[in-house]
N, C-alpha and C. Protein backbone atom coordinates (compact mmCIF):
# COMPACT_ATOMS: atom_id res chain seq x y z
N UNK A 1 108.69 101.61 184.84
CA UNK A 1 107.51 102.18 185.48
C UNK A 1 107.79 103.58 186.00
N UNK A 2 109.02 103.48 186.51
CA UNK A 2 109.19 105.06 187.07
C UNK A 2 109.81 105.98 186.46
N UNK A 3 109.97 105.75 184.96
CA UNK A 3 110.19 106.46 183.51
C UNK A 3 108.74 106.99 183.25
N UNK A 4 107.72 105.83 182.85
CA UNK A 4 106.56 106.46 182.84
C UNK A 4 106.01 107.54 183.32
N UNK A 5 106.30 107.55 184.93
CA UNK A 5 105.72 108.13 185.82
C UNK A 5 105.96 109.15 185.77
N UNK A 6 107.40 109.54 185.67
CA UNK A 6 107.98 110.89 185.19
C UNK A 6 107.47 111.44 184.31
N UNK A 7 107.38 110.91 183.12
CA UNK A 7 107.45 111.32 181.84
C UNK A 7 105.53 111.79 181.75
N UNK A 8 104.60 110.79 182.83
CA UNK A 8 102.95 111.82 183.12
C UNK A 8 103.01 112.44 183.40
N UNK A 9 104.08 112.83 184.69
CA UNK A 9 104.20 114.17 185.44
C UNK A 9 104.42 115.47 184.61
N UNK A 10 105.69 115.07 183.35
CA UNK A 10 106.49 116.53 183.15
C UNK A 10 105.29 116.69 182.03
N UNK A 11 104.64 115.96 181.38
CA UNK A 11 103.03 116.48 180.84
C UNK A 11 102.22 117.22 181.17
N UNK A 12 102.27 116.65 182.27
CA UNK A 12 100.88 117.43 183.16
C UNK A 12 101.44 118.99 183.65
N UNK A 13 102.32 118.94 184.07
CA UNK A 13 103.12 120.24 184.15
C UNK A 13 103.07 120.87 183.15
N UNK A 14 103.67 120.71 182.16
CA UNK A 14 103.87 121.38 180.54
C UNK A 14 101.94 122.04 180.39
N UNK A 15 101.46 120.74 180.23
CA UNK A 15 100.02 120.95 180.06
C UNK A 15 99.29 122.74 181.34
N UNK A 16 99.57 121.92 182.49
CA UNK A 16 99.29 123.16 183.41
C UNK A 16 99.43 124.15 182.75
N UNK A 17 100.96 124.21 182.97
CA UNK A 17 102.10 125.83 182.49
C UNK A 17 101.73 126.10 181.37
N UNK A 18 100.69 125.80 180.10
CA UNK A 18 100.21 126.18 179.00
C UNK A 18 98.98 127.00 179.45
N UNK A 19 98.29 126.36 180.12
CA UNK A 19 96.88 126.69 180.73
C UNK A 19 97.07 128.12 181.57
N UNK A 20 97.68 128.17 182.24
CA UNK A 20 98.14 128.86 183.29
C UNK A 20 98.71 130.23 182.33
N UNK A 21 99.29 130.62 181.81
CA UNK A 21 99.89 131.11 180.89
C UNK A 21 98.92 131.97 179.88
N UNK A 22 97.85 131.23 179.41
CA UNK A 22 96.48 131.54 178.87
C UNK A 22 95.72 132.21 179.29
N UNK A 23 95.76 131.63 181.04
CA UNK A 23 95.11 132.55 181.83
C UNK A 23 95.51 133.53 182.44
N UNK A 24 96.85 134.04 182.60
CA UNK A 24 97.59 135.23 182.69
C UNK A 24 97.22 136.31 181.57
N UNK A 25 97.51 135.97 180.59
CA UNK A 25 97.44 136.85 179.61
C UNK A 25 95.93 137.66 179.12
N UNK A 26 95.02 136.03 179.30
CA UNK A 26 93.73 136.51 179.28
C UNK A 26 93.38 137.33 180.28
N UNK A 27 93.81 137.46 181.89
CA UNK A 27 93.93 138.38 182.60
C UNK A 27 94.10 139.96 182.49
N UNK A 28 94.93 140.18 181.60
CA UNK A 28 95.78 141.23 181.37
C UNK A 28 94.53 141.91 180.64
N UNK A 29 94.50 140.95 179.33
CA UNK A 29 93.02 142.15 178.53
C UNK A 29 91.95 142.12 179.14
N UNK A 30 91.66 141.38 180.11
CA UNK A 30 90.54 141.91 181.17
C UNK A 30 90.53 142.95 181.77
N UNK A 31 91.97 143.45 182.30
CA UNK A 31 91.48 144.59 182.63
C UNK A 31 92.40 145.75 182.11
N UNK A 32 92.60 145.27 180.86
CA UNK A 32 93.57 146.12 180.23
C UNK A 32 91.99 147.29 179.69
N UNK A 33 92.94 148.54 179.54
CA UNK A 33 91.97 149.50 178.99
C UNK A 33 91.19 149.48 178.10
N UNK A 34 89.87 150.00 177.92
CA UNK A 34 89.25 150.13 176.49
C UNK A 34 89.75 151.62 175.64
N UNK A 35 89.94 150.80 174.24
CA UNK A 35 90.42 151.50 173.17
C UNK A 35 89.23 152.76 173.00
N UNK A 36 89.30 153.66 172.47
CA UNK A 36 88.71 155.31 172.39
C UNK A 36 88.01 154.95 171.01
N UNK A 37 88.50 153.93 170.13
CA UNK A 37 87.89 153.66 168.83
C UNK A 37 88.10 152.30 167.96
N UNK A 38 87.19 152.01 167.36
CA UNK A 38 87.28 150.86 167.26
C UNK A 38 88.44 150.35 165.49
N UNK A 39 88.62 149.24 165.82
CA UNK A 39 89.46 148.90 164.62
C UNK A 39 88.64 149.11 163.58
N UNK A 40 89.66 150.16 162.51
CA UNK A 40 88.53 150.46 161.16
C UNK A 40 89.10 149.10 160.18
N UNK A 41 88.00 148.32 159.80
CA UNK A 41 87.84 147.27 158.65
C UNK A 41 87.14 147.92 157.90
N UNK A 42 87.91 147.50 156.16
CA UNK A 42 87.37 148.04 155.09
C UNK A 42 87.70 147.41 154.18
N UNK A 43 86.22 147.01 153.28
CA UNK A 43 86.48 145.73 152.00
C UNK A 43 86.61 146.80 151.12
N UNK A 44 87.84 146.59 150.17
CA UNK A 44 87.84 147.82 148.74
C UNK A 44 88.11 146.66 147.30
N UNK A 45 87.89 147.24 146.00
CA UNK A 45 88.47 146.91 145.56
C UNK A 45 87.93 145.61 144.86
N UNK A 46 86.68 145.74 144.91
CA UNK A 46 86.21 144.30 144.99
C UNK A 46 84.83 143.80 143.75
N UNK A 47 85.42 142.71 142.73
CA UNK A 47 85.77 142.63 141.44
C UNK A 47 84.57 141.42 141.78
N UNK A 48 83.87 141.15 140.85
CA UNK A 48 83.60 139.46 140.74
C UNK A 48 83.81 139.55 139.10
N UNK A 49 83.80 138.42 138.67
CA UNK A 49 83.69 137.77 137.36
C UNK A 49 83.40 136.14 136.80
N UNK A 50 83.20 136.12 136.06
CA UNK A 50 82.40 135.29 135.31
C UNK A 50 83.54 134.06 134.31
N UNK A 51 83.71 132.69 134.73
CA UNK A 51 84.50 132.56 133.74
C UNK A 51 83.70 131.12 133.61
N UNK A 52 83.95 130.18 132.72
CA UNK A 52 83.66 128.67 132.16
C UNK A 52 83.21 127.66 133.01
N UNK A 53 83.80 127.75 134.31
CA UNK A 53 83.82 126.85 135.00
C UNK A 53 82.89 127.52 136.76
N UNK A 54 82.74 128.99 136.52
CA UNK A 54 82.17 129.60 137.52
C UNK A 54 82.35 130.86 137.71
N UNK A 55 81.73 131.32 139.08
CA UNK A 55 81.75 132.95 139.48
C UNK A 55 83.09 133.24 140.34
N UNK A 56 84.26 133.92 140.04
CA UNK A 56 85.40 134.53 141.04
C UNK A 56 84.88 135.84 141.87
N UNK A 57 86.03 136.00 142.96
CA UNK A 57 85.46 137.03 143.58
C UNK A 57 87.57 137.64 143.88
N UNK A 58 87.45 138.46 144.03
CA UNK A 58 88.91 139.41 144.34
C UNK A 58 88.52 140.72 145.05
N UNK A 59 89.16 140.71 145.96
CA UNK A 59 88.50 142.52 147.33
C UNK A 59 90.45 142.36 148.02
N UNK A 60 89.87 143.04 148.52
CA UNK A 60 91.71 143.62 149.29
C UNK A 60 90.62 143.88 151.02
N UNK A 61 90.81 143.59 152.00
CA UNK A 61 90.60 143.63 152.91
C UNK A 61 90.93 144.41 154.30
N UNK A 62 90.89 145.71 154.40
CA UNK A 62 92.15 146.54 154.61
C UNK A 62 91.70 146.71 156.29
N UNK A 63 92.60 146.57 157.48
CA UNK A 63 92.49 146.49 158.55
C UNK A 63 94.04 147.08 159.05
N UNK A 64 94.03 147.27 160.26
CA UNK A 64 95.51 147.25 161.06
C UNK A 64 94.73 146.75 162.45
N UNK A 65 95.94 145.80 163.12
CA UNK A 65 96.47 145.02 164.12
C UNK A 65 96.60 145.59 165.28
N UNK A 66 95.57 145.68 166.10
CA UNK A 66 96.09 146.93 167.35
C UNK A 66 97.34 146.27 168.25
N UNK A 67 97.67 146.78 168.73
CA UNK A 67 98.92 146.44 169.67
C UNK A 67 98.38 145.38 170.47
N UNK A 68 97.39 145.65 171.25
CA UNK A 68 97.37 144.77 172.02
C UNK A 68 96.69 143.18 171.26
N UNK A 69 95.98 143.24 170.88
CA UNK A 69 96.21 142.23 169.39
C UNK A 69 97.44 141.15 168.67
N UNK A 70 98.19 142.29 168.50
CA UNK A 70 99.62 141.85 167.90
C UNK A 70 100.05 141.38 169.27
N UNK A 71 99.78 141.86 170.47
CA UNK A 71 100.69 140.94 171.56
C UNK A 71 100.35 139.91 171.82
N UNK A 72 99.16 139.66 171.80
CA UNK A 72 98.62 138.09 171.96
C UNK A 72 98.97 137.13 171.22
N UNK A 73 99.72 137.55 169.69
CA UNK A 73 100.04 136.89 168.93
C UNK A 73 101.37 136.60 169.32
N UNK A 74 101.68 137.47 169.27
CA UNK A 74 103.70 137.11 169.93
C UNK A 74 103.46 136.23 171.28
N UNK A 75 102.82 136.45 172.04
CA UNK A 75 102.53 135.03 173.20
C UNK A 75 102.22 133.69 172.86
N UNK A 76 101.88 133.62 171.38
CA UNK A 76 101.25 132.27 170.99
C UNK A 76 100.02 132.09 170.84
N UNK A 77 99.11 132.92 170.70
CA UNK A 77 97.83 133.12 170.76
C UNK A 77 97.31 133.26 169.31
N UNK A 78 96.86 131.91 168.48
CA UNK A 78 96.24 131.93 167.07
C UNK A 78 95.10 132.75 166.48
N UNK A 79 95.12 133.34 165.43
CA UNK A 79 93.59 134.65 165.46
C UNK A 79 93.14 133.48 164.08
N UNK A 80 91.84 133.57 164.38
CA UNK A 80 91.30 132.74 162.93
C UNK A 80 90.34 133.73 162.23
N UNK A 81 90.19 134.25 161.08
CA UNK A 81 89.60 134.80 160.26
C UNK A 81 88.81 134.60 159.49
N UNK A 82 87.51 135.00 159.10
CA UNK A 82 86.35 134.26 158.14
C UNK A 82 85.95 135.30 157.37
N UNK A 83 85.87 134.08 156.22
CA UNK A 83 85.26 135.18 154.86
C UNK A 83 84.15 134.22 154.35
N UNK A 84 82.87 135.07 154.25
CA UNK A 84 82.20 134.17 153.80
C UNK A 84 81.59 135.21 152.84
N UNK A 85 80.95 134.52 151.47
CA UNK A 85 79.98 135.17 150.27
C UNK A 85 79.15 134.15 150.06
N UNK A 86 77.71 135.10 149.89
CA UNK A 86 76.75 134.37 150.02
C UNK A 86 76.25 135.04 148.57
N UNK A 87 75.44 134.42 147.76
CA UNK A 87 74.58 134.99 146.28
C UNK A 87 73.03 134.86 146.40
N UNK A 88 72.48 135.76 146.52
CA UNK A 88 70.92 135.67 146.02
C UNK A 88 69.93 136.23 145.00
N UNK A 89 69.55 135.33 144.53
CA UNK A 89 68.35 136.04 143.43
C UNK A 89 67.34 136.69 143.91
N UNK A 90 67.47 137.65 142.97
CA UNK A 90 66.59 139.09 143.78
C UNK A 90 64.96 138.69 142.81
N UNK A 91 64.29 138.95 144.10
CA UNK A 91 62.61 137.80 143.55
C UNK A 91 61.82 139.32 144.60
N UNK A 92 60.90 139.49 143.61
CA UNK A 92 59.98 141.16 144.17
C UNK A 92 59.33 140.54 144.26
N UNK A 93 58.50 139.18 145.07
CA UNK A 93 57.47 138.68 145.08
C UNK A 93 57.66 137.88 146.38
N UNK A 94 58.76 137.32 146.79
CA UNK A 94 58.90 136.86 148.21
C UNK A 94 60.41 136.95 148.32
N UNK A 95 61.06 136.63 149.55
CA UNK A 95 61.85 136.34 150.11
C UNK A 95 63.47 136.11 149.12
N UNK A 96 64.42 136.81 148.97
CA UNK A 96 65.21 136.33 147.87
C UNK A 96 66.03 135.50 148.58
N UNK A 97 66.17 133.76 147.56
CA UNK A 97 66.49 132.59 147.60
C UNK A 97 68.16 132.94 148.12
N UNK A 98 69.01 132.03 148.21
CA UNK A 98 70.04 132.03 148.31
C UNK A 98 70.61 130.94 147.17
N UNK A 99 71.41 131.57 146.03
CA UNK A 99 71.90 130.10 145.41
C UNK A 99 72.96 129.59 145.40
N UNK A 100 73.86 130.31 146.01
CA UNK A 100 75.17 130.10 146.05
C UNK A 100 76.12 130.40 147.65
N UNK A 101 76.84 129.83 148.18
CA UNK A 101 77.59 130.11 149.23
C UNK A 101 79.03 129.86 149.49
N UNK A 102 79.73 130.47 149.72
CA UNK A 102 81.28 129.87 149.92
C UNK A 102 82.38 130.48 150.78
N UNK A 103 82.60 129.57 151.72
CA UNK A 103 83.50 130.10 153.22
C UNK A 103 85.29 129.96 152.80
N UNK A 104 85.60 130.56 153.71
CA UNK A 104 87.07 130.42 153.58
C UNK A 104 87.45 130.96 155.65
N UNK A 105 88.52 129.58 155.83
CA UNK A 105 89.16 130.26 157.31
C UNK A 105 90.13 130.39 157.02
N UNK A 106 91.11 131.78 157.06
CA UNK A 106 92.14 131.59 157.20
C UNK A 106 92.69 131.88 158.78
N UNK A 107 93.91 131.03 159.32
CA UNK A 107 94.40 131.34 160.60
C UNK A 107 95.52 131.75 160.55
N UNK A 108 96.03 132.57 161.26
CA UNK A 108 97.28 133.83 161.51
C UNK A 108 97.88 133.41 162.85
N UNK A 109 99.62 132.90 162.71
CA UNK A 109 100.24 132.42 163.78
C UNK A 109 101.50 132.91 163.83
N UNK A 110 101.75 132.95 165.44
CA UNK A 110 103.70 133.25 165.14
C UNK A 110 104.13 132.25 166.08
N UNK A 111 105.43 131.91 165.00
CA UNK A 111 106.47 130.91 165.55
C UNK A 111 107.66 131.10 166.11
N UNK A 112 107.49 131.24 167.52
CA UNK A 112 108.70 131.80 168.27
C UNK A 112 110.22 130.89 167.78
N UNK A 113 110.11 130.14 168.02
CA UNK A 113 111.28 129.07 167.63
C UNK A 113 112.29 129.56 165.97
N UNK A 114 110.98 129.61 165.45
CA UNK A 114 111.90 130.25 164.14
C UNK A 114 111.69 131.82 163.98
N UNK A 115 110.53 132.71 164.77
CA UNK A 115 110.49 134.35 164.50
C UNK A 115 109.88 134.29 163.01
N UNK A 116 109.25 133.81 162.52
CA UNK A 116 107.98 133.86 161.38
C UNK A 116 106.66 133.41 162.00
N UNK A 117 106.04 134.05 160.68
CA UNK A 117 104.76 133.87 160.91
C UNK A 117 104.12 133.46 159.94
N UNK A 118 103.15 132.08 160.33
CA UNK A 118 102.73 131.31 159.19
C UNK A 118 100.63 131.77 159.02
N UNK A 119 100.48 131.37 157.98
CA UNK A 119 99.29 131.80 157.56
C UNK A 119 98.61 130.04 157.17
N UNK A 120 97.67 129.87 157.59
CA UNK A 120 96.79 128.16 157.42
C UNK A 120 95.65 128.90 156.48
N UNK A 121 95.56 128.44 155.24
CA UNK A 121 94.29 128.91 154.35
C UNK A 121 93.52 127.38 154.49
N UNK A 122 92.52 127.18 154.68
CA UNK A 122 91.23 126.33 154.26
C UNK A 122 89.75 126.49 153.90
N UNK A 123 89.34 125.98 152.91
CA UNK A 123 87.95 126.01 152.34
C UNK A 123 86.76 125.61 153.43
N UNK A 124 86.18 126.71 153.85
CA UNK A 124 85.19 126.32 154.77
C UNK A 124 85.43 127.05 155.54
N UNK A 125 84.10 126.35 157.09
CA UNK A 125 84.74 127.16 158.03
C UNK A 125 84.85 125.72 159.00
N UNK A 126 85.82 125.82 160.17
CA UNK A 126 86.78 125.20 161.10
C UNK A 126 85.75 125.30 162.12
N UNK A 127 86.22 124.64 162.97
CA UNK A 127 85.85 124.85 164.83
C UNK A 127 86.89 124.45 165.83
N UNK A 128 88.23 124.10 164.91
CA UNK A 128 89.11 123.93 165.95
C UNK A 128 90.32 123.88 164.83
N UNK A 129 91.89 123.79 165.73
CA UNK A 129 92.85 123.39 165.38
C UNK A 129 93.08 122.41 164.23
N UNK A 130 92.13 121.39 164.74
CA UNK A 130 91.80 119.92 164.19
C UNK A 130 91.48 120.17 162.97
N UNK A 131 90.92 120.83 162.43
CA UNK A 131 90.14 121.12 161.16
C UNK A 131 90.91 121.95 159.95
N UNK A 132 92.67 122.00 160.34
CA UNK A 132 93.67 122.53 159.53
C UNK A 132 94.21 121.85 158.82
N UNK A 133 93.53 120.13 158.71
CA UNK A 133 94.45 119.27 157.88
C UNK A 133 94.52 119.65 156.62
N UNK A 134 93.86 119.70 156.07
CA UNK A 134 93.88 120.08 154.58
C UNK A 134 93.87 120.97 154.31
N UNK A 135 94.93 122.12 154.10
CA UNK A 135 95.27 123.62 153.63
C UNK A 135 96.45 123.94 152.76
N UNK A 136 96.35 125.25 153.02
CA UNK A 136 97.36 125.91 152.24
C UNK A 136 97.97 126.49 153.61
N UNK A 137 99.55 125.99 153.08
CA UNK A 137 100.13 126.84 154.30
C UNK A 137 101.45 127.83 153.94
N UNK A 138 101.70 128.39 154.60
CA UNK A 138 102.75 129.42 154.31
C UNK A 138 103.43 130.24 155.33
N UNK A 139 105.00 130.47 155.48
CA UNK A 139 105.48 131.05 156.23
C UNK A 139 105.73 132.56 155.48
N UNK A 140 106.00 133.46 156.61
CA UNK A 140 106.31 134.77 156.05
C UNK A 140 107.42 135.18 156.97
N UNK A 141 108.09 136.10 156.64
CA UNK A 141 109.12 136.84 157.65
C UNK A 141 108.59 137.51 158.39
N UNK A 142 107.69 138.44 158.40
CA UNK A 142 107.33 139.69 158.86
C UNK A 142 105.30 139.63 159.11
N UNK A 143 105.13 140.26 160.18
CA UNK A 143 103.73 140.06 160.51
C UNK A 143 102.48 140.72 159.30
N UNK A 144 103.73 142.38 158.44
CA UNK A 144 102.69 142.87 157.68
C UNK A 144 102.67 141.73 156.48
N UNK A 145 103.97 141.11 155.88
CA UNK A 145 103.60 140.14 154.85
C UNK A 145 102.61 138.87 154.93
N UNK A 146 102.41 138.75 156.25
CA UNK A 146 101.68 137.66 156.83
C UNK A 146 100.10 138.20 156.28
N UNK A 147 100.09 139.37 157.15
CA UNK A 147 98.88 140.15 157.37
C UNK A 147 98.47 140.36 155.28
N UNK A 148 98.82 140.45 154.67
CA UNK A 148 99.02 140.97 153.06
C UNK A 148 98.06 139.43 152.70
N UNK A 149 98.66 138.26 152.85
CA UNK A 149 98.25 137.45 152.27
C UNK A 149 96.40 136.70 153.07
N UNK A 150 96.29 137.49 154.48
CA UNK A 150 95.04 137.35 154.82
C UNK A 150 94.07 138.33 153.84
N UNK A 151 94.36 139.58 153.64
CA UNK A 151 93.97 140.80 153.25
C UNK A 151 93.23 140.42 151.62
N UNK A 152 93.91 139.58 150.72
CA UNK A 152 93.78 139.70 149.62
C UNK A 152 93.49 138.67 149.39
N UNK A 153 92.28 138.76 148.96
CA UNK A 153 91.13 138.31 147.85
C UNK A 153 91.60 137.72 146.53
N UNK A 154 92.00 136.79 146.06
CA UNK A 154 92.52 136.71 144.35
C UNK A 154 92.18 135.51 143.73
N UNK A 155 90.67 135.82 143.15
CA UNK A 155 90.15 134.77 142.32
C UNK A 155 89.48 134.13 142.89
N UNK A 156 88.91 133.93 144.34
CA UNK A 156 88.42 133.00 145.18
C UNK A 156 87.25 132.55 144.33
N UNK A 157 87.16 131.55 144.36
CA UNK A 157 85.58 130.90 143.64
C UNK A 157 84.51 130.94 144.13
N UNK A 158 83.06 131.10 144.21
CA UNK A 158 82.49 131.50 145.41
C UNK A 158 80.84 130.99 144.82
N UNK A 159 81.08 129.97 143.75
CA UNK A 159 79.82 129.80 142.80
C UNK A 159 80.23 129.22 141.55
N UNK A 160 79.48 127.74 141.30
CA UNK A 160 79.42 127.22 140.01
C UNK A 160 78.65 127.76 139.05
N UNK A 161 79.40 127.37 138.03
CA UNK A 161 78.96 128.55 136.64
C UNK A 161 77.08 128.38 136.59
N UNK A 162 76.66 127.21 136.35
CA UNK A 162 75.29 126.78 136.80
C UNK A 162 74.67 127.24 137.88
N UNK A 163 75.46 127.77 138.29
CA UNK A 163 74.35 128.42 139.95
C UNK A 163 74.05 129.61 139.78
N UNK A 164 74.38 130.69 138.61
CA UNK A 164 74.25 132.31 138.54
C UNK A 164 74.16 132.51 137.12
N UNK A 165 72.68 132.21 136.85
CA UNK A 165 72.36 132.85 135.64
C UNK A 165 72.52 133.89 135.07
N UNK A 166 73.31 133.86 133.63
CA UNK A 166 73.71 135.48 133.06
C UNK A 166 72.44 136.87 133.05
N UNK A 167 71.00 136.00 132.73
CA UNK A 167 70.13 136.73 132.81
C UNK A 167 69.55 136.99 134.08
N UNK A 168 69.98 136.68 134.84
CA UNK A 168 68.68 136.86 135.90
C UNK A 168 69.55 137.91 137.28
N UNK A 169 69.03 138.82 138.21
CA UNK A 169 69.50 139.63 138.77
C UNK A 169 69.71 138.94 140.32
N UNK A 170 71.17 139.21 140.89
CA UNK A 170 71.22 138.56 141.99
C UNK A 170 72.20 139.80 142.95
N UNK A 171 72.11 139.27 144.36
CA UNK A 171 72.64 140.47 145.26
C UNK A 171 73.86 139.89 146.05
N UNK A 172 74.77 139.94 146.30
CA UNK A 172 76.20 139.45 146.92
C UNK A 172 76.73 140.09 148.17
N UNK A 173 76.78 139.26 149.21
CA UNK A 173 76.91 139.30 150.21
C UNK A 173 78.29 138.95 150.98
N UNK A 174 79.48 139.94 150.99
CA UNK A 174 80.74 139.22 151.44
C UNK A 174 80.92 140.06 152.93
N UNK A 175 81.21 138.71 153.56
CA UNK A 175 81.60 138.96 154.95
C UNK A 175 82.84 138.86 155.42
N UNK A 176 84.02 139.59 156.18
CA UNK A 176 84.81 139.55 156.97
C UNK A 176 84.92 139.41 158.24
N UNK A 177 85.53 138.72 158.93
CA UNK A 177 85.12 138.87 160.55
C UNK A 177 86.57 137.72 161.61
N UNK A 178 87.05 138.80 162.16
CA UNK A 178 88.31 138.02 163.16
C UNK A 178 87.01 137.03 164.29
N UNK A 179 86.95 135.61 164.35
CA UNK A 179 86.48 134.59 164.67
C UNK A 179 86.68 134.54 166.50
N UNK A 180 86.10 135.46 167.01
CA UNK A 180 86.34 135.38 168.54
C UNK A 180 86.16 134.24 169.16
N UNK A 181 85.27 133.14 168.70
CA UNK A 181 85.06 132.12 169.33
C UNK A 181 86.17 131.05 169.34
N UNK A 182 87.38 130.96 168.47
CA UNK A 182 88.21 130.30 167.81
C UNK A 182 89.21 130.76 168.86
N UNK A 183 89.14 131.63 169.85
CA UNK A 183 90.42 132.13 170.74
C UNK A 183 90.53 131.27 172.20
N UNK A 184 91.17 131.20 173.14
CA UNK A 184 91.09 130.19 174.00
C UNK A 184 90.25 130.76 175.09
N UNK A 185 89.01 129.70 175.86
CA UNK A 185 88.36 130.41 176.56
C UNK A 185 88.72 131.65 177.61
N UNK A 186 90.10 131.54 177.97
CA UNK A 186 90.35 132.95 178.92
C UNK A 186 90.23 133.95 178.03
N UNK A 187 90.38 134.28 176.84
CA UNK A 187 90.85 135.21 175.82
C UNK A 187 89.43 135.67 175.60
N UNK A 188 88.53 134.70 175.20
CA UNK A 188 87.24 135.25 174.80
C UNK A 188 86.58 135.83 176.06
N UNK A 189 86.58 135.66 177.75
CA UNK A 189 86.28 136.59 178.72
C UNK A 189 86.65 137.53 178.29
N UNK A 190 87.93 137.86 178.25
CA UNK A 190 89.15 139.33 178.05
C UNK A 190 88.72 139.97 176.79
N UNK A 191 88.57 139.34 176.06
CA UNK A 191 88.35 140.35 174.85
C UNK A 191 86.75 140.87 174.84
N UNK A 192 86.03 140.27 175.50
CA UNK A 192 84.19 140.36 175.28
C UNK A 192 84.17 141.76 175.31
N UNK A 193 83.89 142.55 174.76
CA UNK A 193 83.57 144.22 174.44
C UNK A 193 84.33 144.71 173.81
N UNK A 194 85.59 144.58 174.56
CA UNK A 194 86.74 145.10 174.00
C UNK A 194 86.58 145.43 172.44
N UNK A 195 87.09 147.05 171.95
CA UNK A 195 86.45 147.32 170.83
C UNK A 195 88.11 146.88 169.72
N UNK A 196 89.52 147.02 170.31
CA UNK A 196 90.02 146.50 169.32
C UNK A 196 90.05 145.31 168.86
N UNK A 197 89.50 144.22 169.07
CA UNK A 197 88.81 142.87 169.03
C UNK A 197 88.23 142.82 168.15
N UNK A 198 87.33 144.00 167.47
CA UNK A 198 86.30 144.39 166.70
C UNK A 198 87.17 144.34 165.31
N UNK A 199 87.34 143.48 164.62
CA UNK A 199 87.67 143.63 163.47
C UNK A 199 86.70 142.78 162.33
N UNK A 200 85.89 143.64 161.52
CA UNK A 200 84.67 142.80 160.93
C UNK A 200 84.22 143.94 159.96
N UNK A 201 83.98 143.13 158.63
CA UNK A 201 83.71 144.24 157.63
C UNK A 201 82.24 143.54 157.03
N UNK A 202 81.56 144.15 156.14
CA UNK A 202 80.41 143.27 155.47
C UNK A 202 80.25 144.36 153.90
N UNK A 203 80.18 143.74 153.08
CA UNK A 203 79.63 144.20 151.72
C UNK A 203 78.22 143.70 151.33
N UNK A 204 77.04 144.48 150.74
CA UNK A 204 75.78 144.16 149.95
C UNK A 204 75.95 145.04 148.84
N UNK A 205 75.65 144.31 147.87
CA UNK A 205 75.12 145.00 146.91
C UNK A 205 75.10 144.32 145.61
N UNK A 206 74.71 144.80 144.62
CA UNK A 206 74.12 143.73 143.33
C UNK A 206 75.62 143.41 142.62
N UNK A 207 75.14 142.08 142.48
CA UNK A 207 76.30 141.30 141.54
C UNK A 207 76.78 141.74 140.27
N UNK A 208 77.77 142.08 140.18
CA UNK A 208 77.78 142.46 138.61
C UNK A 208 79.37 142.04 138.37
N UNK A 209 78.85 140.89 137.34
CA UNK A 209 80.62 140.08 136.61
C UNK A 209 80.20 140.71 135.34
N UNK A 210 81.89 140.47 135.28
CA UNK A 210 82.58 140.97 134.07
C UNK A 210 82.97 139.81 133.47
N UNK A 211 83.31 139.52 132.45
CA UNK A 211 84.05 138.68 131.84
C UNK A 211 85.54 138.42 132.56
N UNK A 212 85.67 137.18 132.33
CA UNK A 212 87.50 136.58 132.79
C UNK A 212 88.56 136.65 132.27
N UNK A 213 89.30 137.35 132.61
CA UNK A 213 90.49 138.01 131.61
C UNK A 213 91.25 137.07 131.39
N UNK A 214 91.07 136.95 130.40
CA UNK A 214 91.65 135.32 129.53
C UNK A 214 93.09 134.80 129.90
N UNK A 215 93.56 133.91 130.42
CA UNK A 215 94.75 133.47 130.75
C UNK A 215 94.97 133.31 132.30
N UNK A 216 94.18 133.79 133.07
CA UNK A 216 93.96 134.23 134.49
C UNK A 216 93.71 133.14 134.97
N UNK A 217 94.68 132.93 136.16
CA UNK A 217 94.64 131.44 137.05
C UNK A 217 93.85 131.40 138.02
């Protein structure tokens, strides 16, 4: 019984000293300074095509990590990232439909214990931790190799071949955006304005695939 008892206590402690810790830091970007300019995000590079089985999409995602950013991460502080593409048929008579949609979260972490940093890819979008069971995961050495494999776009599927008629004209909609709500509630006080926080890109414009360069995974 008085194993137990211990063993609630040094929990609840641990638990505290996590909390507590969260709220220090979230402290700090509260009243840490505002940045003079905001983080430049920029989608380049960015391909769709057409193959047997459906529509791909490939962009390069080009951002940098402000410092104070990157420190939250070295504290333990997870950034979750969203990409979403949306397809619509362009209709001069009402409202253009939506026929196609497809999310991706990826989350960006560092692991003090080993000094890497792992990357969680999943189809969709998340609302918590919980929602990382089924991914792609990966360690990296270094924060820019980490950062490389959020950045790039390669082949993502984003539409069954049946959903985007060769003849008919449609408009494509890809979104980028660092997931503020996904940060721990002290963090999202601290960061609310804050412009290096601001990392979020958006593309429109008409769909146009190419054929699938044959052999391409």
């Amino acid at each position: 019984m008085v194993f137990i008892t211990h063993s609630l206590k040094n929990a609840a402690l641990k638990a505290i000293a996590r909390f507590m810790l969260v709220m220090c830091v979230g402290a700090c970007l509260l009243w840490a300074p505002a940045t003079s300019a905001a983080a430049s995000t920029e989608i380049t590079q960015l391909r769709t095509e057409r193959a047997e089985d459906g529509v791909y999409l490939s962009a390069i995602v080009r951002f940098d990590v402000p410092a104070v950013v990157e420190d939250a991460l070295l504290k333990g502080i997870a950034l979750f990232f969203v990409v979403e593409a949306d397809i619509y048929r362009d209709r001069w008579y009402w409202t253009d439909p939506r026929v196609a949609s497809a999310a991706r979260t990826l989350r960006l972490a560092y692991q003090p214990l080993t000094g890497r940093w792992r990357v969680n890819i999943v189809s969709g979008l998340i609302t918590s931790s919980s929602g990382l069971r089924a991914t792609l995961n990966q360690n990296y050495e270094t924060l820019p190799e980490a950062l490389s494999a959020i950045q790039r776009l390669a082949r993502w599927k984003i539409a069954e071949a049946s959903e985007v008629e060769a003849d008919a004209a449609y408009t494509l909609v890809l979104n980028f955006r660092l997931d503020l709500s996904q940060l721990p509630r002290p963090f999202q006080i601290g960061v609310a304005g804050q412009r290096d926080w601001s990392i979020s890109a958006e593309v429109r414009d008409r769909l146009r695939l190419t054929p699938a360069v044959e052999g391409a995974r």
